[in-house]
Each structure stands twice: as structure tokens, then as C-alpha cells.
Protein backbone atom coordinates (compact mmCIF):
# COMPACT_ATOMS: atom_id res chain seq x y z
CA UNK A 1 151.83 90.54 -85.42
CA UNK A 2 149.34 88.25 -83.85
CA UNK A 3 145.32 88.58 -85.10
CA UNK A 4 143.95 88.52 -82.22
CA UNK A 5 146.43 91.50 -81.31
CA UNK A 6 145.47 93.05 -84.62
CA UNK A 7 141.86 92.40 -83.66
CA UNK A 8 141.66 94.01 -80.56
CA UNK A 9 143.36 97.31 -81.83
CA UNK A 10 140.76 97.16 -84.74
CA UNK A 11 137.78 96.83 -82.15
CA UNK A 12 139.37 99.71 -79.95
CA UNK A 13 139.85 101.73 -83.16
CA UNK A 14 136.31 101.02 -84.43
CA UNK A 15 134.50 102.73 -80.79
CA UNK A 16 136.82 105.62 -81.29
CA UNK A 17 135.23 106.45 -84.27
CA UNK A 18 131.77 105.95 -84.10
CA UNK A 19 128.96 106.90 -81.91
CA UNK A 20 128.18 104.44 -79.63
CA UNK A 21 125.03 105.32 -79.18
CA UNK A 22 123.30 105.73 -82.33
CA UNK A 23 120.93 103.62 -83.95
CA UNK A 24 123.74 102.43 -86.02
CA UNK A 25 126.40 101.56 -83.85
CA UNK A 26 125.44 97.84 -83.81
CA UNK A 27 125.76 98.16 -87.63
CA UNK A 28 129.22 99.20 -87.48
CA UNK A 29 130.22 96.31 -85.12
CA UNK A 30 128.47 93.72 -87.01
CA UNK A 31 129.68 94.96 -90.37
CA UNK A 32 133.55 94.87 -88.99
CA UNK A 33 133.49 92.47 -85.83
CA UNK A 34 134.50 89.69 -85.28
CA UNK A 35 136.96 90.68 -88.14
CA UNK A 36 137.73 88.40 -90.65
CA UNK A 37 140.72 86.97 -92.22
CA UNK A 38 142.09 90.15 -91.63
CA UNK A 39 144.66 89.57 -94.38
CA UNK A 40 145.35 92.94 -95.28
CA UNK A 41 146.29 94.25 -91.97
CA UNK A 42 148.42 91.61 -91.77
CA UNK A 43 150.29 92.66 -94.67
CA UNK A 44 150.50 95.91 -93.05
CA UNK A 45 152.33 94.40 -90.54
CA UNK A 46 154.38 91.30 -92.01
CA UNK A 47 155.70 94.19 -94.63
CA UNK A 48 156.32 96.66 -91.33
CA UNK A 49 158.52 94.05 -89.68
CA UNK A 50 160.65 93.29 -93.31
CA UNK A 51 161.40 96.90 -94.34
CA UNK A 52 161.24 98.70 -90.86
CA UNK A 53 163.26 98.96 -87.99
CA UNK A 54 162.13 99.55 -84.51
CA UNK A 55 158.58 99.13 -85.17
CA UNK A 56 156.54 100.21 -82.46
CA UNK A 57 153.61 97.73 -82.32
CA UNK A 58 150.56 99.32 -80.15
CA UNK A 59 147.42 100.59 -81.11
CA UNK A 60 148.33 104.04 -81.55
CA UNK A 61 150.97 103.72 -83.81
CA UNK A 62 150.98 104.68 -86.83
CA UNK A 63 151.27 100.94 -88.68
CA UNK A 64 148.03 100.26 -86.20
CA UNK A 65 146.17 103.31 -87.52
CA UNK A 66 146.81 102.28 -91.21
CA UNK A 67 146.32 98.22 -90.71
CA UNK A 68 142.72 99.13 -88.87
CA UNK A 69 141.66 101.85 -91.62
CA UNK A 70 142.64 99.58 -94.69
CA UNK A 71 140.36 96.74 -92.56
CA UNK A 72 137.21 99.36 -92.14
CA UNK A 73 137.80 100.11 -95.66
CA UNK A 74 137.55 96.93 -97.03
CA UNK A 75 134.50 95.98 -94.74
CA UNK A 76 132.82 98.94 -96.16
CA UNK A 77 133.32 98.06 -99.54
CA UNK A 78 131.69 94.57 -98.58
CA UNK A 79 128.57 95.91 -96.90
CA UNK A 80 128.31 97.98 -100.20
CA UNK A 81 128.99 94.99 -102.57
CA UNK A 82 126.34 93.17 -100.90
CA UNK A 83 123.22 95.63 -101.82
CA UNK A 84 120.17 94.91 -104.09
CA UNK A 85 121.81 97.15 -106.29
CA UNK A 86 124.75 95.42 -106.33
CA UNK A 87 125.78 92.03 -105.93
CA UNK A 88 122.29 90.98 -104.06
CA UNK A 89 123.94 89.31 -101.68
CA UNK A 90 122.57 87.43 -98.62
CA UNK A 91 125.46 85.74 -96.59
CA UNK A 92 128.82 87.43 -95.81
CA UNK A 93 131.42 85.25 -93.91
CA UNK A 94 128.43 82.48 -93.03
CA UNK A 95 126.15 85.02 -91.36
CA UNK A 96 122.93 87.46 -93.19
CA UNK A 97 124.81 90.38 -95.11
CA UNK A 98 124.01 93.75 -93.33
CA UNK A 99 121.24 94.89 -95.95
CA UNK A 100 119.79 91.24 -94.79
CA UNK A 101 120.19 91.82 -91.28
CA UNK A 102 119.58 95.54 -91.05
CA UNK A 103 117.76 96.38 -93.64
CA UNK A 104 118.95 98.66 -96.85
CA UNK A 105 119.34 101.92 -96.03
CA UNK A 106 121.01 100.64 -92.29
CA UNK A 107 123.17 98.91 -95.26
CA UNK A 108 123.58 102.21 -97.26
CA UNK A 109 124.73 104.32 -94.44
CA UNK A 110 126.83 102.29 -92.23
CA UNK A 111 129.28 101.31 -95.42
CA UNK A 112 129.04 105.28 -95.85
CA UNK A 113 130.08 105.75 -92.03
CA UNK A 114 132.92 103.19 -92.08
CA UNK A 115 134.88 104.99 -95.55
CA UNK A 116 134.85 107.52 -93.40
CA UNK A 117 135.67 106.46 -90.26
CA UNK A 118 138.98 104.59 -92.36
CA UNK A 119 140.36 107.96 -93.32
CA UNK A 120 139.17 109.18 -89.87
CA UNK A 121 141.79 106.36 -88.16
CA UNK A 122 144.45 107.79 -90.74
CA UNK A 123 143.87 111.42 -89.48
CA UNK A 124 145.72 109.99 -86.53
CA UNK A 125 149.04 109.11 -87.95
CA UNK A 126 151.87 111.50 -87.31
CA UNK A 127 154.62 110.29 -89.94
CA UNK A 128 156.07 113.32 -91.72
CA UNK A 129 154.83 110.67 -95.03
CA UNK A 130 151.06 110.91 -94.19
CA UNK A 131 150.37 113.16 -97.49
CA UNK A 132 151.92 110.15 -99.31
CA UNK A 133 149.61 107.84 -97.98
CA UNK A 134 146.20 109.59 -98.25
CA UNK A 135 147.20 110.16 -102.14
CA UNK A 136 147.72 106.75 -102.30
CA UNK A 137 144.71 105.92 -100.37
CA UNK A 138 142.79 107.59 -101.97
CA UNK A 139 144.11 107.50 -106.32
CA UNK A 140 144.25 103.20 -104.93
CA UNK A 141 140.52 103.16 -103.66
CA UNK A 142 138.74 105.93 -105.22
CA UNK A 143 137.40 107.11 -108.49
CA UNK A 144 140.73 105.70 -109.94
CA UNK A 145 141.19 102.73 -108.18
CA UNK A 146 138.83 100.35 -106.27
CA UNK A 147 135.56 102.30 -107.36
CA UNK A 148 136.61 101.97 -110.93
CA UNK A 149 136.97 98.14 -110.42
CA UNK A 150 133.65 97.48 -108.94
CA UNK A 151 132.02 100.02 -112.23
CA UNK A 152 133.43 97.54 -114.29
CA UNK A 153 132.24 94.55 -112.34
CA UNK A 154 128.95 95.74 -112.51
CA UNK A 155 128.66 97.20 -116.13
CA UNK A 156 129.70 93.55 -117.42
CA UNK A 157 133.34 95.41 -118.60
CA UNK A 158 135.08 93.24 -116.93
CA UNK A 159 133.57 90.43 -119.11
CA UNK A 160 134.39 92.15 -122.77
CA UNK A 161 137.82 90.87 -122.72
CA UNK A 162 141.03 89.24 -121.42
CA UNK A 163 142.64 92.54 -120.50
CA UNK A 164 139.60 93.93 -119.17
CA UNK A 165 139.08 91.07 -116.52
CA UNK A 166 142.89 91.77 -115.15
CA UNK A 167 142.29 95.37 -115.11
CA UNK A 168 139.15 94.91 -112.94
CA UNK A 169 141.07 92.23 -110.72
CA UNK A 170 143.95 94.85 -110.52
CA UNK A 171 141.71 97.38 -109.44
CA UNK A 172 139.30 95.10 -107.03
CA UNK A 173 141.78 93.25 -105.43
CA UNK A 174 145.19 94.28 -106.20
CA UNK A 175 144.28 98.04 -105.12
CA UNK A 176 143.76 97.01 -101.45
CA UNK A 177 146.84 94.86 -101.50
CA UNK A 178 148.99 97.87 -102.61
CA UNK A 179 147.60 100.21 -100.53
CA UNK A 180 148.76 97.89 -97.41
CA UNK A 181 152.45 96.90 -98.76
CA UNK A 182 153.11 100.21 -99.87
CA UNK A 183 151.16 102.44 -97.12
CA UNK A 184 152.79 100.33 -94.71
CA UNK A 185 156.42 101.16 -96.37
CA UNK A 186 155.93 104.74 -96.81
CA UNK A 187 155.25 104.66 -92.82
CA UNK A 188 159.13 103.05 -92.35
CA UNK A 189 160.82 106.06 -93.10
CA UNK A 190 163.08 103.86 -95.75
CA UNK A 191 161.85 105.25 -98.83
CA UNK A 192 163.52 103.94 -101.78
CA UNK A 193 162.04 104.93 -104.95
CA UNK A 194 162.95 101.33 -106.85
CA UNK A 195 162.01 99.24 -103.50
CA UNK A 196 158.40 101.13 -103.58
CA UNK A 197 158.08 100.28 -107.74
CA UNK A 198 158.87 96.65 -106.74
CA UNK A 199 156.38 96.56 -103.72
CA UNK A 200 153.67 98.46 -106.47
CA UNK A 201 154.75 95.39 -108.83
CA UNK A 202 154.71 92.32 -105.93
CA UNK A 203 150.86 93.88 -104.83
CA UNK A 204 149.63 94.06 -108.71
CA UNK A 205 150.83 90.46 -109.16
CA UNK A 206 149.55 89.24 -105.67
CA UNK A 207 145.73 91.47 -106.08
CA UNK A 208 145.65 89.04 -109.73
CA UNK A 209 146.99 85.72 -108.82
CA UNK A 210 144.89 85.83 -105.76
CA UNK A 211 141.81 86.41 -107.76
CA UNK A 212 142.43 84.14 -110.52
CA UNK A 213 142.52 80.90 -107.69
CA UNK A 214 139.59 82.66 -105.70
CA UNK A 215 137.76 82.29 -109.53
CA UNK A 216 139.34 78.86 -109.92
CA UNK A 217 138.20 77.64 -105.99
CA UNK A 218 134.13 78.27 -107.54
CA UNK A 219 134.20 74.79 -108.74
CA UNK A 220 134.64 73.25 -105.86
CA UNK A 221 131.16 74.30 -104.50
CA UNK A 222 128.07 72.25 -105.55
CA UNK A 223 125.61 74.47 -106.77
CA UNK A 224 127.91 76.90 -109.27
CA UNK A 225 124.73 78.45 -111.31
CA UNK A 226 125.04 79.16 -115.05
CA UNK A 227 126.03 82.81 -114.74
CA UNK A 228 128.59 81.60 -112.74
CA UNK A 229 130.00 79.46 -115.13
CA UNK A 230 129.35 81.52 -117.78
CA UNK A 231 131.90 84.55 -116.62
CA UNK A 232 133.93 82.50 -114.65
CA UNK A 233 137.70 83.25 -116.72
CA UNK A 234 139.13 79.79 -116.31
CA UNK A 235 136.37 78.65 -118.89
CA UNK A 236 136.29 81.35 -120.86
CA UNK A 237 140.12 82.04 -121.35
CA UNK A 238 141.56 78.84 -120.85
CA UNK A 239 145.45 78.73 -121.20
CA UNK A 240 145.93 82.65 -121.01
CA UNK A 241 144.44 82.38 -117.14
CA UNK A 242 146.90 79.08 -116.62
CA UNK A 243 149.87 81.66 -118.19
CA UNK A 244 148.98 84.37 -116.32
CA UNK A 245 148.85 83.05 -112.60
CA UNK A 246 152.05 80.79 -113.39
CA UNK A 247 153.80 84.23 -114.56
CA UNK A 248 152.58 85.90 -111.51
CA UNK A 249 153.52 83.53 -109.13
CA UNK A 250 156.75 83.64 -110.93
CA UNK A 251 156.93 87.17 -110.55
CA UNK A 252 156.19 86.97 -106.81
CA UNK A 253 158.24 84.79 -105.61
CA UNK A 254 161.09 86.66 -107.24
CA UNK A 255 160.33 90.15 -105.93
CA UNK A 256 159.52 89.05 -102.40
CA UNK A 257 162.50 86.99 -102.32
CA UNK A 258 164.91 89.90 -103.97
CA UNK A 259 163.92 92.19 -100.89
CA UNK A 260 163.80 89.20 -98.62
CA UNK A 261 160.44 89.80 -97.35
CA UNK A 262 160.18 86.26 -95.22
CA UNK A 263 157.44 87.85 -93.09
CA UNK A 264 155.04 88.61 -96.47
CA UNK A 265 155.88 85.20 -97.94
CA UNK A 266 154.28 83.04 -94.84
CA UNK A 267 151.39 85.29 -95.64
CA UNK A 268 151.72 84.10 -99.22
CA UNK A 269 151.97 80.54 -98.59
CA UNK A 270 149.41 80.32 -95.92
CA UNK A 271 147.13 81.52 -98.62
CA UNK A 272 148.62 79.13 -101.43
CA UNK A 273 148.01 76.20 -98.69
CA UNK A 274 144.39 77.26 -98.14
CA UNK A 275 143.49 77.04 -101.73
CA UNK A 276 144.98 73.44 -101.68
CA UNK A 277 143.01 72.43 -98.95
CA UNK A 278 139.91 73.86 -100.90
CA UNK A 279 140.89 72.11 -103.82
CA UNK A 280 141.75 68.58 -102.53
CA UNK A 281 138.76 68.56 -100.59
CA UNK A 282 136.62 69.85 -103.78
CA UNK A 283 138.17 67.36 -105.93
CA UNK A 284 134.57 65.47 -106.95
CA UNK A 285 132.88 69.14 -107.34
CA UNK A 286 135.46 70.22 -109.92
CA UNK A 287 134.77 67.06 -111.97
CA UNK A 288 130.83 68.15 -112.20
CA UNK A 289 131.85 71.75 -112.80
CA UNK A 290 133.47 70.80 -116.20
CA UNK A 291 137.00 71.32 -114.95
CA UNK A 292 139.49 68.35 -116.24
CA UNK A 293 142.00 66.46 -114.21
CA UNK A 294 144.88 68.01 -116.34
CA UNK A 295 144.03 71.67 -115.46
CA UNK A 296 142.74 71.02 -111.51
CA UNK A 297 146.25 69.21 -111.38
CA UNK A 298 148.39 72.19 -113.54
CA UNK A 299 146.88 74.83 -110.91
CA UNK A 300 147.71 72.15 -107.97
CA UNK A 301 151.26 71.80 -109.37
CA UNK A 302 151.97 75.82 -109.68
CA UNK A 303 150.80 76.22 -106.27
CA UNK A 304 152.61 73.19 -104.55
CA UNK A 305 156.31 73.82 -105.64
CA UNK A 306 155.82 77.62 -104.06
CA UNK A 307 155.53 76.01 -101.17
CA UNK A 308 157.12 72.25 -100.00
């Protein structure tokens, strides 16, 4: 589906669930509009369109519900991320982060609202599988899942060791990814048992590969400060990061490809070419960051046979 399509039915779905008069409203909007990449709804969709048939596309079906309630969900978990108490953060997507903008407890309470309001949107599905998806909703992003991620994140866990940093990617990033592949499935009415395993395996591999070039595209920016470099995995792991996103991408391109999911691998390679254009045009940066020609042209090489 189209973003801007995907857009509007997130801005519709956004008034329906909050008041639009409060103090906070303008919170809500400015934490979720104008939306993003919106990458996950999109795999929503692209995954709704490969496994489905006769997928009704408007905004109050049930694929729109989910797409716009994994969106809120993520922006919540971005307001939050932002905090004092958190990451600190000033800027979100080139503009002040909501505790910046708002103030703190605006901050506090509108990433409360919008977890909310993302279970409130899935209220409104009417597939006979909707128990499925709120366990998996919530075991993917709650105590279990996404929370967990962000505990370790903050704790320093995820710093302690190899296994612990894929864990915490797993449960930061991969959980979301999941959540939309297989949410999305369980709304086709196709269940196959080994079809869901695979989509549980092509999200965990997706959620850490993702992350592992997101950590890798830091050293193209200028002002990388020590801490950065300091728990950034590609210096402190070496080879084992290099093994594990070449086995991943392995892994995905294999699974999508077995279930010929054509729609989920544009997604996938319109990703792979944005972190080439990052790196190419970062080239210089990763020099001054420490990185060596051999490695920025390894990564460069796993990503461009995916994709010419």
C-alpha cells in the first residue's frame, strides 16, 4: 500500500482515539504526525498482500487497525526513549523530542496515552484470530518483549556480552518487526503453523541485521562521542558482528524467497539501498571514526549483492 494512504488512515485512526480537546491532543499529533518512515506498517501490509487473498485495504479493516496500532506503538516507545531518564534525548526525526517541546510530564503522559490508544485501535478488529494477536502483542512488546529490551539498554546489559547485545537487538527491534509480519499473517486467515515459525525466524533475523547496519551507519556522522564509540559492537566485537549480519542476511533472503514474499523484499532492499547511500556519502567520516577500508567495503559488499 501507498504511505501516504497508510498515513492518512493513521491520522484518521489517531482522532478516533484521543480527545481532541485536551491539553494534550497537540501532543499526540506531534508525537505521531507527520508519521515517519512508517516501515512497520508497511510490513503490515507488503506481508498482507504476499500471504492473503482478497485483502480489503480501507481504514477500517482489520490490516489498517493493526498497521496504525503497531505505528502508535512504536511512536510511544520513542517519546518514552527520549526522557531525562532515559536516553536524554533532544531531536527526534530533525525536530525537539516531545519532553523538549512539551515539557516532561506532557512527555510522560502522552507516550502513556498512545500504548493505549495502540491496543485501543486493535479493540476494533473483528478476525475470529484477534486473541492471537493481543498475546502476541502483548508477550512481543511487554514485560517479555520490547520492555525487557530497553531494561537492558539502560542497565548497560546489553554491553556485558556478545549474546547479550543480540538479545537486546532481538527484543528492541526485532520485537516490533515480528509483531507486524506475524500480526499481519494471523489476520489472513492462512494459518500455517511452519509458515508462522518461518515469518517468527525472517523478523528475528531482519529486527538484528537491521540494527547491526543502523550501529554500523554511526560512523558516518562527524561528531560520534566516546561513549559512542565505546559500545558501539562493530568495535568491540569485530568479526562476530561481520558473521552475524552476513548469516542473517543469508538467512533472509532464503526465508523470504522460500515463501516468495516479493512485496517484503522491496521493503528489504529499499532499506539495504538506504544504508548504501549513507555509507557512500559517509565514506570520509568512517575513515576518522577508526573504521578501515576493508570492513566499510566487507559491509558494502554483503549489502550490494542482495540487491543488483
Amino acid at each position: 500500500m501507498e504511505s501516504n494512504k497508510i498515513s492518512l488512515h493513521l491520522a484518521g485512526h489517531l482522532e478516533a482515539q484521543i480527545c481532541g480537546k485536551s491539553d494534550l491532543a497537540e501532543v499526540y499529533r506531534y508525537s505521531v504526525l507527520p508519521a515517519g518512515k512508517l516501515f512497520r506498517p508497511s510490513l503490515v501490509w507488503a506481508t498482507a498482500n504476499d500471504l492473503g487473498e482478497n485483502i480489503c485495504h480501507d481504514k477500517n479493516s482489520d490490516h489498517a487497525y493493526l498497521a496504525s496500532a503497531v505505528e502508535i506503538h512504536h511512536a510511544y516507545t520513542l517519546v518514552h526513549d527520549d526522557l531525562p531518564c532515559m536516553d536524554d534525548d533532544e531531536v527526534r526525526r530533525g525536530k525537539p523530542s516531545v519532553h523538549k517541546a512539551f515539557g516532561e510530564y506532557k512527555a510522560l503522559l502522552a507516550g502513556d496515552g498512545l500504548l493505549n490508544a495502540s491496543y485501543g485501535l486493535l479493540s476494533h478488529i473483528n478476525s475470529p484470530h484477534l486473541g492471537k494477536v493481543l498475546r502476541l502483542f502483548s508477550k512481543y512488546l511487554g514485560p517479555q518483549g520490547l520492555i525487557q529490551g530497553q531494561a537492558n539498554d539502560l542497565s548497560g546489559e546489553i554491553s556485558k556480552s556478545f549474546k547479550n547485545l543480540l538479545d537486546t537487538h532481538n527484543l528492541k527491534t526485532g520485537r516490533l518487526i515480528q509483531v507486524s509480519i506475524l500480526g499481519s499473517y494471523l489476520l489472513t486467515d492462512k494459518f500455517s503453523y511452519r509458515v508462522f515459525i518461518d515469518l517468527m525466524k525472517l523478523g528475528y533475523h531482519m529486527g538484528i541485521v537491521f540494527q547491526l547496519l543502523d550501529d554500523f551507519t554511526e560512523f558516518t556522522e562527524k561528531n560520534l562521542s566516546g561513549h559512542e564509540h565505546e559500545v558501539n559492537p562493530w568495535l568491540k566485537y569485530g568479526n562476530r558482528v561481520q558473521e552475524t549480519l552476513e548469516y542473517g542476511m543469508d538467512k533472509i533472503d532464503l526465508l523470504s524467497s522460500k515463501h516468495e514474499l516479493s512485496n517484503l523484499e522491496q521493503i528489504i532492499t529499499d532499506y539495504y539501498q538506504k544504508i548504501t547511500n549513507k555509507l557512500n556519502q559517509g565514506k570520509e567520516n568512517l575513515r576518522l571514526n577508526g573504521v578501515s577500508d576493508l570492513t566499510a567495503d566487507s559491509v558494502s559488499n554483503f549489502i550490494s549483492k542482495r540487491y543488483h
